[in-house]
PDB file of N, CA and C in Angstrom:
ATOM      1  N   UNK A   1     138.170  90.445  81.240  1.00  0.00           N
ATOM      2  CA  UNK A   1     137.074  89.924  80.457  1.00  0.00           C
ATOM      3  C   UNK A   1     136.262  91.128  79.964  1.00  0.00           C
ATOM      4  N   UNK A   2     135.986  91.635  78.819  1.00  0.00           N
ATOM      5  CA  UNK A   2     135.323  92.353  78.100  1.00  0.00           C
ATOM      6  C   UNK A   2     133.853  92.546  78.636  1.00  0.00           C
ATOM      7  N   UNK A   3     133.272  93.592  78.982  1.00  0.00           N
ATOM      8  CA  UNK A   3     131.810  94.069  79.065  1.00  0.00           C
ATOM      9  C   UNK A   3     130.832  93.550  78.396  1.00  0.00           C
ATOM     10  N   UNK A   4     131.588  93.357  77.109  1.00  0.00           N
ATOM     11  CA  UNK A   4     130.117  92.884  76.264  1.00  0.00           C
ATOM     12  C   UNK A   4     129.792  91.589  76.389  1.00  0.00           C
ATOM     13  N   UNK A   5     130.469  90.676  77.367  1.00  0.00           N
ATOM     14  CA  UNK A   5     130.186  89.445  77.540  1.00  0.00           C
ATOM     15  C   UNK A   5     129.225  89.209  78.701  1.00  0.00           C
ATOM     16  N   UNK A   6     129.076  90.543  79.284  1.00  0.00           N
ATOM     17  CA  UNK A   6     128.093  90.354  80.225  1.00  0.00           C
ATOM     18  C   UNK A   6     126.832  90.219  79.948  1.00  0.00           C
ATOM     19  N   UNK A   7     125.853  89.314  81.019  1.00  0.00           N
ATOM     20  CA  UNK A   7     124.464  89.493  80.061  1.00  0.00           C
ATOM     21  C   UNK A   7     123.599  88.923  80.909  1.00  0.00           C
ATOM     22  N   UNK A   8     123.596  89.491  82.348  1.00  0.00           N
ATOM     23  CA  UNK A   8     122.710  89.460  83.277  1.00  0.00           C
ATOM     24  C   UNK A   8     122.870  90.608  84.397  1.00  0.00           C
ATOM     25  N   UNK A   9     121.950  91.436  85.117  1.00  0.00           N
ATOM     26  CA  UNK A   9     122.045  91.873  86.357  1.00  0.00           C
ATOM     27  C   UNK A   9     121.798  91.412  87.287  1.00  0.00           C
ATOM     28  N   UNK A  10     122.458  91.717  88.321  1.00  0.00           N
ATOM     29  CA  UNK A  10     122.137  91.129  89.807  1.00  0.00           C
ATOM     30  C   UNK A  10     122.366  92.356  90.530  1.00  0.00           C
ATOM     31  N   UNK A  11     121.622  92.086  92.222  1.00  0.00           N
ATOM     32  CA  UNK A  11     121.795  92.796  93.385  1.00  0.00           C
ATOM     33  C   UNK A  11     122.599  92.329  94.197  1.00  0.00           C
ATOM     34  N   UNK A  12     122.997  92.927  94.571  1.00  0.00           N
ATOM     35  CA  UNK A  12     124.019  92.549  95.702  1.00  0.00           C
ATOM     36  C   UNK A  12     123.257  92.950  97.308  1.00  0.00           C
ATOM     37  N   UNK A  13     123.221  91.997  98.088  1.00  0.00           N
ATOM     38  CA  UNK A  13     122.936  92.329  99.434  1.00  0.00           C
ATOM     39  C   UNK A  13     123.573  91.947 100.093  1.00  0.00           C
ATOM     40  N   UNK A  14     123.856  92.455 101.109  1.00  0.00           N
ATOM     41  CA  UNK A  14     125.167  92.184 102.493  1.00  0.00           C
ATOM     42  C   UNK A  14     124.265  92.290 103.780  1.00  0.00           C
ATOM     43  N   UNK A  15     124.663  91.059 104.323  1.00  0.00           N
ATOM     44  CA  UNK A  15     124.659  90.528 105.566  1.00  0.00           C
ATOM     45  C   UNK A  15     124.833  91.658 106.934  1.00  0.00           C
ATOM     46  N   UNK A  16     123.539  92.120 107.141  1.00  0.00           N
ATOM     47  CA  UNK A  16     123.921  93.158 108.644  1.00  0.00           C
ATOM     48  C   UNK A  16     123.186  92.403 109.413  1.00  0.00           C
ATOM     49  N   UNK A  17     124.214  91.740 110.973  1.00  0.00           N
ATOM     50  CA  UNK A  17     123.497  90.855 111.796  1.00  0.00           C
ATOM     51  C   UNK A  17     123.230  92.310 113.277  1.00  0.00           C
ATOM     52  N   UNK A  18     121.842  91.614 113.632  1.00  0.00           N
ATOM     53  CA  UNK A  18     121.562  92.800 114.835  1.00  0.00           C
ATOM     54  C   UNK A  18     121.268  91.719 116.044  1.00  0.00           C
ATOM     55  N   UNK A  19     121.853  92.548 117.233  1.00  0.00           N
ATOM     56  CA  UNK A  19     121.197  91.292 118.529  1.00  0.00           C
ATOM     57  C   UNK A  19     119.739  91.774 118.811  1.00  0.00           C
ATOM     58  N   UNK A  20     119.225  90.322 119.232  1.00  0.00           N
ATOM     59  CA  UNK A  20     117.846  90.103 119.515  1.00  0.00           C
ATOM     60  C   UNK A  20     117.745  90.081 120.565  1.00  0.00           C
ATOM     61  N   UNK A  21     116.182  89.807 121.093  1.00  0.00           N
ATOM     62  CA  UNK A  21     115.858  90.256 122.622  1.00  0.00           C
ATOM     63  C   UNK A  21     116.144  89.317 124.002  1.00  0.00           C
ATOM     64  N   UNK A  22     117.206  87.935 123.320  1.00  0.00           N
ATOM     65  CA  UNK A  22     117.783  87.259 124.191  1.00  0.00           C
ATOM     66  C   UNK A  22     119.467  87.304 123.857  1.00  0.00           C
ATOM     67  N   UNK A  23     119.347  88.087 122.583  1.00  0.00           N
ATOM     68  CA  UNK A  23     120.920  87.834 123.017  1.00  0.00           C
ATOM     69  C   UNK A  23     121.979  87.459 121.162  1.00  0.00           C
ATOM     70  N   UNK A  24     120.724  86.822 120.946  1.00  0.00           N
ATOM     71  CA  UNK A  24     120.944  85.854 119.207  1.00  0.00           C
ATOM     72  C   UNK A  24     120.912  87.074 118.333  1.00  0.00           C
ATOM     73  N   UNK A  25     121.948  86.430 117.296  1.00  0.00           N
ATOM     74  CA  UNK A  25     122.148  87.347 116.348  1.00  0.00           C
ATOM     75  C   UNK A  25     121.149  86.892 115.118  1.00  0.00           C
ATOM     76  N   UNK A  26     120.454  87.884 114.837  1.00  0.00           N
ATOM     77  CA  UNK A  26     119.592  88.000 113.757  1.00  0.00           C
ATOM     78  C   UNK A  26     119.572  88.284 112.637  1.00  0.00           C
ATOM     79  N   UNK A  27     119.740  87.122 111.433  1.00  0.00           N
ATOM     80  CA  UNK A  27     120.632  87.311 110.470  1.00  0.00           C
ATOM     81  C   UNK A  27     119.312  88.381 109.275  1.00  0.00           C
ATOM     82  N   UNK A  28     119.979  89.515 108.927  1.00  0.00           N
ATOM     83  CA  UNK A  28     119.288  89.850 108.034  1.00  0.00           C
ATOM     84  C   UNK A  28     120.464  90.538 106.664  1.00  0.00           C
ATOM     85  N   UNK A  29     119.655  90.844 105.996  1.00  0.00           N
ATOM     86  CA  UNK A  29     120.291  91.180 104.471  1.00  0.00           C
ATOM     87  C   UNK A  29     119.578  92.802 103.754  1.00  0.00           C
ATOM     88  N   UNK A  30     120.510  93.458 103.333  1.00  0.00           N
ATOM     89  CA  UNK A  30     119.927  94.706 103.044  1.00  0.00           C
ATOM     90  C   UNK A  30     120.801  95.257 101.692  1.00  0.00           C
ATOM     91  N   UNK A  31     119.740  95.201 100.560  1.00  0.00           N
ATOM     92  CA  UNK A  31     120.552  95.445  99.311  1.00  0.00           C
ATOM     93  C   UNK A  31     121.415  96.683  98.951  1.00  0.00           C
ATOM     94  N   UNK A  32     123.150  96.638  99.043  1.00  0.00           N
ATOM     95  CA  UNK A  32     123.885  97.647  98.766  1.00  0.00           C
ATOM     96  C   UNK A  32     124.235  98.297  97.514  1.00  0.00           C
ATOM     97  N   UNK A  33     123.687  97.244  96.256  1.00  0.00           N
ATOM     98  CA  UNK A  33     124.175  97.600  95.081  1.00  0.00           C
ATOM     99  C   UNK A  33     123.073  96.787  93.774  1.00  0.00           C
ATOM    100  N   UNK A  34     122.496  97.606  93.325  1.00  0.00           N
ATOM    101  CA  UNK A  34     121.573  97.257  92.324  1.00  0.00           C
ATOM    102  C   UNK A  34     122.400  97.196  91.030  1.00  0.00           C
ATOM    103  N   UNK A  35     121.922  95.839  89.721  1.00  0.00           N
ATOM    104  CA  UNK A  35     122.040  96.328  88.283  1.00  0.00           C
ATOM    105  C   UNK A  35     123.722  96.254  88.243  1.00  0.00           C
ATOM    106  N   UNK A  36     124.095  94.958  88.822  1.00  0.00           N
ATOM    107  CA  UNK A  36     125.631  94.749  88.508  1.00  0.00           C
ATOM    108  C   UNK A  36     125.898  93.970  87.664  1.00  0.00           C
ATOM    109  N   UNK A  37     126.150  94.457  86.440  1.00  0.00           N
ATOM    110  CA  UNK A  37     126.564  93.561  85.630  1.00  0.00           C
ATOM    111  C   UNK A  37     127.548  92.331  85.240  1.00  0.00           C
ATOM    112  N   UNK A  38     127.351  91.177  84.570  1.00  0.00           N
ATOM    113  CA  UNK A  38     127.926  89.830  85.613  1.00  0.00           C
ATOM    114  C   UNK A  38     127.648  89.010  84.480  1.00  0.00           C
ATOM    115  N   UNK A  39     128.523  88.114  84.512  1.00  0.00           N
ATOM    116  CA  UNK A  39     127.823  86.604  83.945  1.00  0.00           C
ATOM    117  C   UNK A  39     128.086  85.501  84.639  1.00  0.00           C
ATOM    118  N   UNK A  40     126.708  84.320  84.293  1.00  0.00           N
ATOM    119  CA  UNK A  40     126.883  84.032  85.186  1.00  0.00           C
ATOM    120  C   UNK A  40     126.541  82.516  84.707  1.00  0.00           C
ATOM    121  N   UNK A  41     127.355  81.188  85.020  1.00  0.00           N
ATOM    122  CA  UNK A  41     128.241  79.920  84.881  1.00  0.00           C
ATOM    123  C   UNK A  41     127.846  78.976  85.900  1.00  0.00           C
ATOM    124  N   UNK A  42     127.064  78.220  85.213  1.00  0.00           N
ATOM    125  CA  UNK A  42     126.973  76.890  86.302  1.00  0.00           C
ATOM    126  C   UNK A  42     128.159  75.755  85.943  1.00  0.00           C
ATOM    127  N   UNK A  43     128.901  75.388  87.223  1.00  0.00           N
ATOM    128  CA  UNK A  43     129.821  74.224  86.953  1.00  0.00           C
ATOM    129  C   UNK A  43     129.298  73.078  87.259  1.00  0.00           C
ATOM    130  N   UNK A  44     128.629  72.835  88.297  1.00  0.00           N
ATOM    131  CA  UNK A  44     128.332  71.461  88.928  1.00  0.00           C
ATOM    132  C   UNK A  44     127.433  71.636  89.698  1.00  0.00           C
ATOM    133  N   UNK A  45     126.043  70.254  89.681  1.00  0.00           N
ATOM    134  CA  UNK A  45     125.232  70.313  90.612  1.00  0.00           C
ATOM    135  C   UNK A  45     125.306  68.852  91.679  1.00  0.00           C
ATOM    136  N   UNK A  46     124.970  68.979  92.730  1.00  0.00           N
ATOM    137  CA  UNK A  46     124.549  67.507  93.396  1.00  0.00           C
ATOM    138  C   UNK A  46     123.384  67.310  93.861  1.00  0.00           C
ATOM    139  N   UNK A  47     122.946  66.089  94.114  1.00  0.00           N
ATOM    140  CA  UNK A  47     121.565  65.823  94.771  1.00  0.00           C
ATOM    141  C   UNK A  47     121.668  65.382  96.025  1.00  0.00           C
ATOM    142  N   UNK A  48     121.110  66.069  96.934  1.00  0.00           N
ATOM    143  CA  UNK A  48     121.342  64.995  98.115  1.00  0.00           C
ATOM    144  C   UNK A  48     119.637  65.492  98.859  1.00  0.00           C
ATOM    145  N   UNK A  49     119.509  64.228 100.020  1.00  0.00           N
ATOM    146  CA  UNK A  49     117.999  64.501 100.698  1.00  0.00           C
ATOM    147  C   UNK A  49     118.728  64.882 101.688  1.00  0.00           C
ATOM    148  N   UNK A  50     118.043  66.076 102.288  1.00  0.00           N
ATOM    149  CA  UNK A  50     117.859  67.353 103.373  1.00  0.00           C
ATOM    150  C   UNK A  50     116.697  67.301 103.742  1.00  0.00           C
ATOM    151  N   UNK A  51     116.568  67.016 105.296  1.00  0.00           N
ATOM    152  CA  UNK A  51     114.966  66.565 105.909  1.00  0.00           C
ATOM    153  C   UNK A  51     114.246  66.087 105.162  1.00  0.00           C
ATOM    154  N   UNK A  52     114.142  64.521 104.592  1.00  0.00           N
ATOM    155  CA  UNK A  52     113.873  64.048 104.245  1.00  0.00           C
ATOM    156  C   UNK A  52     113.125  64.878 102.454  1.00  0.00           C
ATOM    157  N   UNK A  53     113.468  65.369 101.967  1.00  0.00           N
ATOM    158  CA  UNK A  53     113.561  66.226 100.827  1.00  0.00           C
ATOM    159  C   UNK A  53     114.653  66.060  99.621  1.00  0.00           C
ATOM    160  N   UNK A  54     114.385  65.473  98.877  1.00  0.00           N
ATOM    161  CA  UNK A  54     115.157  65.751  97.821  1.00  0.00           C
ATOM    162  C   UNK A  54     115.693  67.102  97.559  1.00  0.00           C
ATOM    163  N   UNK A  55     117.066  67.553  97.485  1.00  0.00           N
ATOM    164  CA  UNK A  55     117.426  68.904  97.169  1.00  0.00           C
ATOM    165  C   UNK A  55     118.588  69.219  96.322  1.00  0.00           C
ATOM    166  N   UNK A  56     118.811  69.867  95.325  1.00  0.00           N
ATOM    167  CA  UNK A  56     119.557  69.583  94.290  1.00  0.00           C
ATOM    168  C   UNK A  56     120.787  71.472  94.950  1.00  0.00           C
ATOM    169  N   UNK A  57     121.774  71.068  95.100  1.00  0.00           N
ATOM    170  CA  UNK A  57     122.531  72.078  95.433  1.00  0.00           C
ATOM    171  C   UNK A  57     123.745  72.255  94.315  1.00  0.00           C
ATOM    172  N   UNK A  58     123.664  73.395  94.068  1.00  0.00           N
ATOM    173  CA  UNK A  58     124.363  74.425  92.708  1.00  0.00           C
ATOM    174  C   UNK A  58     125.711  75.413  93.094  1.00  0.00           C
ATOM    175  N   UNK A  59     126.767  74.810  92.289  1.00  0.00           N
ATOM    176  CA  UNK A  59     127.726  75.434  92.274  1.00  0.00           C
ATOM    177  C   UNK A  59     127.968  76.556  90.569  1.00  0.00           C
ATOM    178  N   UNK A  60     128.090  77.810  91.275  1.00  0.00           N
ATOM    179  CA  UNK A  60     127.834  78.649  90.398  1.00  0.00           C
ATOM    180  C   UNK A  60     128.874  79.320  90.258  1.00  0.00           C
ATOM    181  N   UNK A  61     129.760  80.390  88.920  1.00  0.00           N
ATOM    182  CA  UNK A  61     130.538  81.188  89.420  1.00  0.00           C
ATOM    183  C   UNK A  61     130.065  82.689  88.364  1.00  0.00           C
ATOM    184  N   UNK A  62     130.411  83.509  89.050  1.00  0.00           N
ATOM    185  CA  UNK A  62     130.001  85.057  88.142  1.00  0.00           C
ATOM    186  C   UNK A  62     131.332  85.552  88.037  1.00  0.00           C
ATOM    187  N   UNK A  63     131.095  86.377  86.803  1.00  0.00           N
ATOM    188  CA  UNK A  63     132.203  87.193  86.418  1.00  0.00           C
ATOM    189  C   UNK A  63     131.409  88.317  86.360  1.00  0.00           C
ATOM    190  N   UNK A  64     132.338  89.413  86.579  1.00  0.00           N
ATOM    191  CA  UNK A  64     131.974  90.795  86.958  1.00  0.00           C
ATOM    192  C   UNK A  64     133.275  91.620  86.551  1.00  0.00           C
ATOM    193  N   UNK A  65     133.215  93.027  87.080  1.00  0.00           N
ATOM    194  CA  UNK A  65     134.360  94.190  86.819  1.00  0.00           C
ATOM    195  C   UNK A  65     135.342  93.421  87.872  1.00  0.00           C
ATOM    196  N   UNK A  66     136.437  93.483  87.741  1.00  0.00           N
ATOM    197  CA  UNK A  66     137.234  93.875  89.264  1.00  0.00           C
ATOM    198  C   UNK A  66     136.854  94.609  90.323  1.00  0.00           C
ATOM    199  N   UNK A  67     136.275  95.938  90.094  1.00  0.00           N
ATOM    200  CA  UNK A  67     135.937  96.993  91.322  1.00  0.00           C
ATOM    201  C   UNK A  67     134.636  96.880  91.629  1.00  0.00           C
ATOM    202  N   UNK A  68     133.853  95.556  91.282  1.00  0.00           N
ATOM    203  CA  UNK A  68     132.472  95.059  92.004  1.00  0.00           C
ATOM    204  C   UNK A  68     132.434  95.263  93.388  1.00  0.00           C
ATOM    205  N   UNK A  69     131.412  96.217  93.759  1.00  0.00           N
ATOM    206  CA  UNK A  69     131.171  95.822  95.052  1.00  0.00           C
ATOM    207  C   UNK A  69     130.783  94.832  95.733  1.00  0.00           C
ATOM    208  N   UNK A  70     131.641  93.520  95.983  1.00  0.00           N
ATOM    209  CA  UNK A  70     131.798  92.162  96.723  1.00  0.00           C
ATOM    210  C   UNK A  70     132.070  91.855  97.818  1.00  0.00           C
ATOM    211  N   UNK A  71     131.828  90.909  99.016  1.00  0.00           N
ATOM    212  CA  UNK A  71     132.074  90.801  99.494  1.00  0.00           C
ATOM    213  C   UNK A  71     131.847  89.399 100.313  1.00  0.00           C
ATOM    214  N   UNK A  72     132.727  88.379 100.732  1.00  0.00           N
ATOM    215  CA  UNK A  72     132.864  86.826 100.712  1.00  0.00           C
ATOM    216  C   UNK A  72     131.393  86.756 102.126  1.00  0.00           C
ATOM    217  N   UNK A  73     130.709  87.843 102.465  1.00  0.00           N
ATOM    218  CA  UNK A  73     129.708  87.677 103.298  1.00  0.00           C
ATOM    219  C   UNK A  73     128.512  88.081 102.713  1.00  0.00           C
ATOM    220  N   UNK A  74     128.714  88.536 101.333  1.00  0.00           N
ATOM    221  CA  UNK A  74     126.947  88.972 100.530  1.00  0.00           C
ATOM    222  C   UNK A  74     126.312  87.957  99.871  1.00  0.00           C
ATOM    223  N   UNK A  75     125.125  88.169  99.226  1.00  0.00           N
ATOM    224  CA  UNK A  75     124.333  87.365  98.330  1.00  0.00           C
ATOM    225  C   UNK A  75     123.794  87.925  96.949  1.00  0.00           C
ATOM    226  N   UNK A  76     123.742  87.294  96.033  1.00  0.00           N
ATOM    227  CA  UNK A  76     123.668  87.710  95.045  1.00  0.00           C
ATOM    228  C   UNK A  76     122.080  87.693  94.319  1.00  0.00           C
ATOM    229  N   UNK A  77     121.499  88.438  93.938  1.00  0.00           N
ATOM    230  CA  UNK A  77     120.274  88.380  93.835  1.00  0.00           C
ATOM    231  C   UNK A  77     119.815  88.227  92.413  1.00  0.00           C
ATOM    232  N   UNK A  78     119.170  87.615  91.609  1.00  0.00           N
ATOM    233  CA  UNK A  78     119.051  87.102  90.106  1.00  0.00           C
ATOM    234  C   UNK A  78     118.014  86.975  90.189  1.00  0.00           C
ATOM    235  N   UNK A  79     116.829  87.707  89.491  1.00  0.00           N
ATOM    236  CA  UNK A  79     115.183  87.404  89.744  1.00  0.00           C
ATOM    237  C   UNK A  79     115.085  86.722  90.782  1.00  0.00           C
ATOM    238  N   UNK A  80     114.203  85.585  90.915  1.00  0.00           N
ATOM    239  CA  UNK A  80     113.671  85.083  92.559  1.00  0.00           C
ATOM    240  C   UNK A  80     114.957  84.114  93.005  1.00  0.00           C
ATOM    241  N   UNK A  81     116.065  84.380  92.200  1.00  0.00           N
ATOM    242  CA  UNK A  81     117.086  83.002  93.167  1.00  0.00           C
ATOM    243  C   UNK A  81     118.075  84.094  93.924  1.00  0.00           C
ATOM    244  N   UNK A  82     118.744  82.901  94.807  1.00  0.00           N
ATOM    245  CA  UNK A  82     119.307  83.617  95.752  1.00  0.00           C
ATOM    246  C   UNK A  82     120.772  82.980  95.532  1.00  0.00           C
ATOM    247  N   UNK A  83     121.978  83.618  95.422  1.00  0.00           N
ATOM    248  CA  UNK A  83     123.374  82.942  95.617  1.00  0.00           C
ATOM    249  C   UNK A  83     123.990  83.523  96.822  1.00  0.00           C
ATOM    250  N   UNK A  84     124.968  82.638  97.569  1.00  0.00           N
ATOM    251  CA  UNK A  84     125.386  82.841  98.496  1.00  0.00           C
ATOM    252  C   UNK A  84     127.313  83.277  98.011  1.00  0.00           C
ATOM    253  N   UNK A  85     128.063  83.575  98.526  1.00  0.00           N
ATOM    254  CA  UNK A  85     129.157  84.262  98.051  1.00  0.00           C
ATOM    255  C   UNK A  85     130.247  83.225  98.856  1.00  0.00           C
ATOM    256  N   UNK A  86     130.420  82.565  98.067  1.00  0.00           N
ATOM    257  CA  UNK A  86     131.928  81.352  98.558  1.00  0.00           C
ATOM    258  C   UNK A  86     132.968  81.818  98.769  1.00  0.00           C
ATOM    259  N   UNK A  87     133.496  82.647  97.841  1.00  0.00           N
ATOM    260  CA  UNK A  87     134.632  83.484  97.496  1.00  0.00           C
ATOM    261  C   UNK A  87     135.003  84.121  96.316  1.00  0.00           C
ATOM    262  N   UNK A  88     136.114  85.137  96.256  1.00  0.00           N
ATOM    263  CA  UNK A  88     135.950  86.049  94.889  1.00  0.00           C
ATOM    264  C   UNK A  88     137.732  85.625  95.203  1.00  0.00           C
ATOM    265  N   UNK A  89     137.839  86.213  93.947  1.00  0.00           N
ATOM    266  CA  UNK A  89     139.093  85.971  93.360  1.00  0.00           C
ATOM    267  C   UNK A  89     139.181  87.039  91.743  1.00  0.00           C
ATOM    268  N   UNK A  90     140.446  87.929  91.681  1.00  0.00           N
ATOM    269  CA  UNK A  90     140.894  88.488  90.729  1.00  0.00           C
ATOM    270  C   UNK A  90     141.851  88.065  90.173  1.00  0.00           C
ATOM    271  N   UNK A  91     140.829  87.470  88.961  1.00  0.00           N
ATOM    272  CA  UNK A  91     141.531  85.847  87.900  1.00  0.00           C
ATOM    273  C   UNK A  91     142.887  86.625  87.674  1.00  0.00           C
ATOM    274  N   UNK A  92     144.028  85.700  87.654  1.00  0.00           N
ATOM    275  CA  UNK A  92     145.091  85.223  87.932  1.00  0.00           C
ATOM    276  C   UNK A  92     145.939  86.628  88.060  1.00  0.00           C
ATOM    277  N   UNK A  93     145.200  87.365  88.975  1.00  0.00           N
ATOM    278  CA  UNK A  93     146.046  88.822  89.354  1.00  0.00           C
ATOM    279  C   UNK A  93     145.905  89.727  87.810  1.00  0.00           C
ATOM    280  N   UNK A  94     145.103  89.695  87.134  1.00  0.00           N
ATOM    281  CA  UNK A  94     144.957  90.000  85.737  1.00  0.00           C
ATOM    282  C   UNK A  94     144.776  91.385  86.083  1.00  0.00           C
ATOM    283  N   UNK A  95     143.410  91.871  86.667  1.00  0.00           N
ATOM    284  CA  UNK A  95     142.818  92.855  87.229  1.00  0.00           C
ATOM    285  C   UNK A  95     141.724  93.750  85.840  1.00  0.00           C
ATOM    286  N   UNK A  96     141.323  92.367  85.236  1.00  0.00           N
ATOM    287  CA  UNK A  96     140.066  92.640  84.159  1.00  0.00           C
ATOM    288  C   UNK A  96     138.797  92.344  84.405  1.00  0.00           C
ATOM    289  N   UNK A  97     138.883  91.613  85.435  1.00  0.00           N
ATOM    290  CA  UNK A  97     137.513  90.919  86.199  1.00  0.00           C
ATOM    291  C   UNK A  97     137.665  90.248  87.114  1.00  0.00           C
ATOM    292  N   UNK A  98     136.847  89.850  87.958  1.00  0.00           N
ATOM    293  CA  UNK A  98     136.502  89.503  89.331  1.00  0.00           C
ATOM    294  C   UNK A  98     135.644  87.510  89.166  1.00  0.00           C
ATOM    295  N   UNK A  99     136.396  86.935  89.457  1.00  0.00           N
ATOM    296  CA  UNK A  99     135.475  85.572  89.756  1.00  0.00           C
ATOM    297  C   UNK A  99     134.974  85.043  90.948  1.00  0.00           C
ATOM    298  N   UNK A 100     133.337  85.221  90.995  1.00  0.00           N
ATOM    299  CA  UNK A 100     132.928  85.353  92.169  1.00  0.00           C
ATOM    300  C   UNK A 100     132.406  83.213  92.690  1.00  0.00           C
ATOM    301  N   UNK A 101     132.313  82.808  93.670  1.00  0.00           N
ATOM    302  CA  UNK A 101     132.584  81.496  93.330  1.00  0.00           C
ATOM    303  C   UNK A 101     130.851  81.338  94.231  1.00  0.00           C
ATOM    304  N   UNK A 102     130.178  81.082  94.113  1.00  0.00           N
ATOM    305  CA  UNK A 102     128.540  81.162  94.176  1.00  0.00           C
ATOM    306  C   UNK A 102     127.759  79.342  94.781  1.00  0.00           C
ATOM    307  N   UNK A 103     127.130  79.459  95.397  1.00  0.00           N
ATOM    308  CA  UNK A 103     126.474  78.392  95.707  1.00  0.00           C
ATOM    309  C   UNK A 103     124.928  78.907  95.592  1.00  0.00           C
ATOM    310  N   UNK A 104     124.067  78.356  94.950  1.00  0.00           N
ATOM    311  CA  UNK A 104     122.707  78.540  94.967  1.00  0.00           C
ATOM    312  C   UNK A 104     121.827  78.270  96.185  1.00  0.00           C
ATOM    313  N   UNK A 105     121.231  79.480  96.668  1.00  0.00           N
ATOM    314  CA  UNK A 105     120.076  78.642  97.856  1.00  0.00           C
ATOM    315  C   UNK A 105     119.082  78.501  97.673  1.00  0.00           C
ATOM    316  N   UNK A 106     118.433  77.388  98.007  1.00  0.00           N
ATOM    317  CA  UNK A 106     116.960  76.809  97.599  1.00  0.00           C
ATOM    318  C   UNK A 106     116.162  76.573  98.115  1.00  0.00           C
TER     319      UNK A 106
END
């Protein structure tokens, strides 16, 4: 997929868990890669209530380089939203770009 079709940046942050003072792993996130260029595709949303909350959950997918620094345990950072990383895939072994498969958190 061509560069010039890109037309958003994102951060990339990856998941470093540390043990806590009983034992629990403490999930935190620490940004590895700023200003990755990407586009980025909503396929489908659903609604469902979560503690008594209406909550609308987003299936997203990004395209990127192939040699994106990715990984099926990071998050993707887009001004104040947050995507979580489903899985990547290098469309159909092509090796022109990277399809990253995204769920929105809210």
């Amino acid at each position: 997929m061509p560069s010039n079709l890109w037309n958003i940046t994102v951060d990339v942050s990856r998941f470093t868990g540390t043990q806590g003072t009983f034992g629990e792993v403490v999930r935190t996130y620490a940004t590895v890669f700023t200003d990755l260029a990407g586009r980025l595709q909503k396929l489908k949303s659903n609604e469902v209530v979560f503690n008594d909350k209406r909550t609308v959950i987003s299936d997203y997918v990004f395209f990127c380089d192939v040699g994106a620094p990715i990984e099926t345990t990071d998050r993707l950072l887009y001004d104040s939203r947050v995507f979580e990383v489903g899985g990547k895939d290098n469309a159909n072994q092509m090796g022109n770009h990277l399809r990253v498969e995204l769920l929105e958190i809210v």
